[in-house]
N, C-alpha and C. Protein backbone atom coordinates (compact mmCIF):
# COMPACT_ATOMS: atom_id res chain seq x y z
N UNK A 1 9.73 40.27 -13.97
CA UNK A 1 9.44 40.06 -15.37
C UNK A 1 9.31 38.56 -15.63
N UNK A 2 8.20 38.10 -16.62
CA UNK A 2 7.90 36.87 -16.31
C UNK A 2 8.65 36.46 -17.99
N UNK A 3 8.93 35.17 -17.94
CA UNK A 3 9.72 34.64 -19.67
C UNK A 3 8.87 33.46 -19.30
N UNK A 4 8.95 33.18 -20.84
CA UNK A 4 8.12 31.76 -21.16
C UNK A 4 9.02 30.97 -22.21
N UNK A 5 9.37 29.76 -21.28
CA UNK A 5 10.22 28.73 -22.51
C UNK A 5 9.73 27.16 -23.08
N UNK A 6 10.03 27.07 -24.11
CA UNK A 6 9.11 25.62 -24.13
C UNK A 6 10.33 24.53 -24.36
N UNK A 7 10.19 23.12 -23.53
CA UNK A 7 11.25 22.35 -24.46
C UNK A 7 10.36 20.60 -24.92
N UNK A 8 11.08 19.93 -25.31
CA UNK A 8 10.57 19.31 -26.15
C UNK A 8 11.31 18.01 -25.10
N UNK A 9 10.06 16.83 -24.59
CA UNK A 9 10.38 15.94 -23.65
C UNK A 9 10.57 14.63 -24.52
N UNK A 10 11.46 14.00 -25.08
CA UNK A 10 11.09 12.85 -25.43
C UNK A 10 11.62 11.42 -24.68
N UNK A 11 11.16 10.71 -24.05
CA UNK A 11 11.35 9.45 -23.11
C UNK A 11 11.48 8.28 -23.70
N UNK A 12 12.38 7.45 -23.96
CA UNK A 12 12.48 6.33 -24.43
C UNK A 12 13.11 4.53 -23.37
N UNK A 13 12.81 3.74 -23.45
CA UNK A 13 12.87 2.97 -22.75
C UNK A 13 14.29 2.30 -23.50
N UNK A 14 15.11 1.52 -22.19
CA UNK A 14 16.32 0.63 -22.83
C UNK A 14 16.06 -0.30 -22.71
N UNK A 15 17.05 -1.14 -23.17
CA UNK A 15 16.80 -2.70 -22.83
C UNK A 15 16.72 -3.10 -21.74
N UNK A 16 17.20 -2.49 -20.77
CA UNK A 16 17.31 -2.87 -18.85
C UNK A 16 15.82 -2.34 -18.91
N UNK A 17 14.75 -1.44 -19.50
CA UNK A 17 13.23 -1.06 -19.49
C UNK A 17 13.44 -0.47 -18.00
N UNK A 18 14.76 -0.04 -17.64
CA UNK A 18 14.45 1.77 -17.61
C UNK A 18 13.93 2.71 -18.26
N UNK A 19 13.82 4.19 -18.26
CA UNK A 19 13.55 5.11 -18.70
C UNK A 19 14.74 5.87 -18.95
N UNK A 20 15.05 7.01 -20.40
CA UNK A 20 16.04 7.50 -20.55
C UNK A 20 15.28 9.06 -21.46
N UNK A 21 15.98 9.83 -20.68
CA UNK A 21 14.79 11.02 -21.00
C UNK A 21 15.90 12.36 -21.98
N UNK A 22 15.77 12.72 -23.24
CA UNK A 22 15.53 13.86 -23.93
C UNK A 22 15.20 14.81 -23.50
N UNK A 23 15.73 15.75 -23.88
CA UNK A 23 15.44 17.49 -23.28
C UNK A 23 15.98 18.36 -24.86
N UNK A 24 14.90 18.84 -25.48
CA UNK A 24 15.48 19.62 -26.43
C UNK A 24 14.49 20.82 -26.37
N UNK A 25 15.37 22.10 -26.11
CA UNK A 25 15.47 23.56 -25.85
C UNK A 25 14.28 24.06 -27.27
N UNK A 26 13.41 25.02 -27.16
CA UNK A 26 12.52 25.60 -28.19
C UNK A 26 12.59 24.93 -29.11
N UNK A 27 11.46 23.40 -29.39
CA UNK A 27 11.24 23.27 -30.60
C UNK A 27 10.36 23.76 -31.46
N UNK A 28 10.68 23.65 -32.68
CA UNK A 28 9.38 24.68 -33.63
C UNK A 28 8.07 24.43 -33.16
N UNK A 29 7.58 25.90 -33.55
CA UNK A 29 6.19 25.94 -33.37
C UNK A 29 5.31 24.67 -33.76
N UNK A 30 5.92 24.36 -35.09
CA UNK A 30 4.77 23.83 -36.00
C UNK A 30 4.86 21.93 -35.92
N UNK A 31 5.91 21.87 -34.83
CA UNK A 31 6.75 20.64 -34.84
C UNK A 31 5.05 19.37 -34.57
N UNK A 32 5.13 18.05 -35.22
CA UNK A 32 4.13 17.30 -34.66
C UNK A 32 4.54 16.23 -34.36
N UNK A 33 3.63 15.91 -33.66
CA UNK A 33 3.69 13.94 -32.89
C UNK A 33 4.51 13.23 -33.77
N UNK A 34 3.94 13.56 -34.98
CA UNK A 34 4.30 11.91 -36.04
C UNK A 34 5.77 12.34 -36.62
N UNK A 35 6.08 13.60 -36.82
CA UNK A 35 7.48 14.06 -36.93
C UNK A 35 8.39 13.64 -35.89
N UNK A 36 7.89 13.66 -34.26
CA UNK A 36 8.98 13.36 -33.39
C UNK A 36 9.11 11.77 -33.28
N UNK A 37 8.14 11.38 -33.66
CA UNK A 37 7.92 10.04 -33.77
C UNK A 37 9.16 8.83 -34.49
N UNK A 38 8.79 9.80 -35.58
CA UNK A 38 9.55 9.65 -36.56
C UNK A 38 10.87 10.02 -36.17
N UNK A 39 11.51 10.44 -35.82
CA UNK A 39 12.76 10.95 -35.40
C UNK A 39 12.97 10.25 -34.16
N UNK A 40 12.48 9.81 -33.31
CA UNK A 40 12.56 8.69 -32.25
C UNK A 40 12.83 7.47 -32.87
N UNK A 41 11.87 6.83 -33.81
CA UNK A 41 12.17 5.94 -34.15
C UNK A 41 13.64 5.65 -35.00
N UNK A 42 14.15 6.59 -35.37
CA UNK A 42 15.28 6.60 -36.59
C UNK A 42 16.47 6.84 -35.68
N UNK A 43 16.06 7.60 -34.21
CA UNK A 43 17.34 7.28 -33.43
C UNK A 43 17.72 5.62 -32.58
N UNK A 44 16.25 5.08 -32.43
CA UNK A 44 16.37 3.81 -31.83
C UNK A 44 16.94 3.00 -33.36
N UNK A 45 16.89 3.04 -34.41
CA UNK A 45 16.71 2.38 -35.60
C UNK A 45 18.23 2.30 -35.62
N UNK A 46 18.52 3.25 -35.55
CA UNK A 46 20.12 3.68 -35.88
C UNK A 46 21.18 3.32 -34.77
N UNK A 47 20.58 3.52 -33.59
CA UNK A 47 21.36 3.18 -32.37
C UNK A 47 22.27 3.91 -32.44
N UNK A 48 21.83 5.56 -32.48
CA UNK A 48 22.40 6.48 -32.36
C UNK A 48 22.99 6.74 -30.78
N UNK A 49 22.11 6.53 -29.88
CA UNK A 49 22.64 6.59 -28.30
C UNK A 49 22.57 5.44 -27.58
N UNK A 50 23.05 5.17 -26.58
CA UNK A 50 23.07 4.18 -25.68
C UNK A 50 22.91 4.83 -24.28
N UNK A 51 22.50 3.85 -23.61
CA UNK A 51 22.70 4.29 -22.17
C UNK A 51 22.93 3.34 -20.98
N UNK A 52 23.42 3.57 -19.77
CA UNK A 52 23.55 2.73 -18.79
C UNK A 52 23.24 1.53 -18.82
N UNK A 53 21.82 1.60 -18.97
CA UNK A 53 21.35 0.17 -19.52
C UNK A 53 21.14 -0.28 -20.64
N UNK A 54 21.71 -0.40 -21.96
CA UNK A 54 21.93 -0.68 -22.90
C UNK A 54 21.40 0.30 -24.32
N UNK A 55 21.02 0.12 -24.81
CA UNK A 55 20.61 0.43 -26.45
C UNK A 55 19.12 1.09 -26.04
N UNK A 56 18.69 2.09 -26.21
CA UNK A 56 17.54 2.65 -26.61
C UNK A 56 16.64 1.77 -27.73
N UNK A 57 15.34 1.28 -26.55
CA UNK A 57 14.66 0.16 -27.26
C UNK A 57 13.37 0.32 -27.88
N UNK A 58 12.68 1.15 -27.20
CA UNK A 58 11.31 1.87 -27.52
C UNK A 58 10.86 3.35 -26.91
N UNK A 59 9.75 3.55 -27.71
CA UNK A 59 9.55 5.14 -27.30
C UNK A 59 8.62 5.09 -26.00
N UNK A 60 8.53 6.00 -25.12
CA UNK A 60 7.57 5.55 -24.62
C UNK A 60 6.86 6.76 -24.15
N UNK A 61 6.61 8.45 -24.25
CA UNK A 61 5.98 9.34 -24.51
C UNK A 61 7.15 10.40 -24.99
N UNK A 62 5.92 11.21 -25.20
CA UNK A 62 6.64 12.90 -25.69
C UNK A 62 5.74 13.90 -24.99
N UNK A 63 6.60 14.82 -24.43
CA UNK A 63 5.67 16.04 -24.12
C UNK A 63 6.78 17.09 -24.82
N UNK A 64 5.71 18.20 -24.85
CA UNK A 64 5.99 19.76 -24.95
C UNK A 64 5.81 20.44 -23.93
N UNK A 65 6.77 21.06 -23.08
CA UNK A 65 6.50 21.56 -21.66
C UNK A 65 7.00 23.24 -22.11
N UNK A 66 5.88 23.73 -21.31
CA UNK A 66 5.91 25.07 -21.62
C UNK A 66 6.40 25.38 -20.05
N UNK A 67 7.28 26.68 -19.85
CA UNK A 67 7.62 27.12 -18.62
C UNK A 67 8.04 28.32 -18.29
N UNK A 68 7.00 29.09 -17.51
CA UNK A 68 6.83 30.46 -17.20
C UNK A 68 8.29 30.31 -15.68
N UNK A 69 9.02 31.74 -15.56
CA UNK A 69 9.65 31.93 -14.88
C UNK A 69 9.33 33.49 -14.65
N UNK A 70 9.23 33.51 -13.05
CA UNK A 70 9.09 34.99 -12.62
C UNK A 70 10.10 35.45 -12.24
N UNK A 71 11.01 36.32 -12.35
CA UNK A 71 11.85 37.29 -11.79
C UNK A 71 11.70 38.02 -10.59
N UNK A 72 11.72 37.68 -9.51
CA UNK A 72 10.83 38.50 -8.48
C UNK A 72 12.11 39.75 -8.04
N UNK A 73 12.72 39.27 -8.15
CA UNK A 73 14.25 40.47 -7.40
C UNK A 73 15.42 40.53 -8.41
N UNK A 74 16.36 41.67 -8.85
CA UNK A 74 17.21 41.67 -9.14
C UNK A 74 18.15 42.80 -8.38
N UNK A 75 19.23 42.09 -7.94
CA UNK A 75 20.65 42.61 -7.00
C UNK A 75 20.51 44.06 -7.55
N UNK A 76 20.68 45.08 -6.65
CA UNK A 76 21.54 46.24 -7.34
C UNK A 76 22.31 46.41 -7.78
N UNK A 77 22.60 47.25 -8.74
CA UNK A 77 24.03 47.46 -9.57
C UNK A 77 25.65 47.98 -8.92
């Protein structure tokens, strides 16, 4: 049986200009660019998170990843 899940990628750069990566589980259908945008920016604004290498400094993409999983076997009961 095949399931389909989508999550929501958002990547932001720190001050060390590493990469520090977001994972959020089924976002709405109707969700857009300039909304997550917007919500990226208000977490760097706020300095809501930090990381290893310092303060979350800029955005630097977003994806929507969709992901099919097949079930090929399940154990007997």
């Amino acid at each position: 049986m095949a399931t389909t899940t989508q999550s929501l990628r958002m990547v932001f750069r720190n001050q060390a200009g590493r990469n520090v990566t977001m994972t959020l589980d089924n976002p709405r259908d109707d969700v857009t660019a300039a909304e997550i945008e917007a919500a990226m920016d208000l977490v760097i604004a706020r300095n809501i998170f930090t990381s290893s290498g310092g303060d979350l400094a800029t955005k630097q993409d977003i994806k929507i990843i969709d992901s099919t999983t097949n079930d090929l076997y399940d154990p007997p009961a």
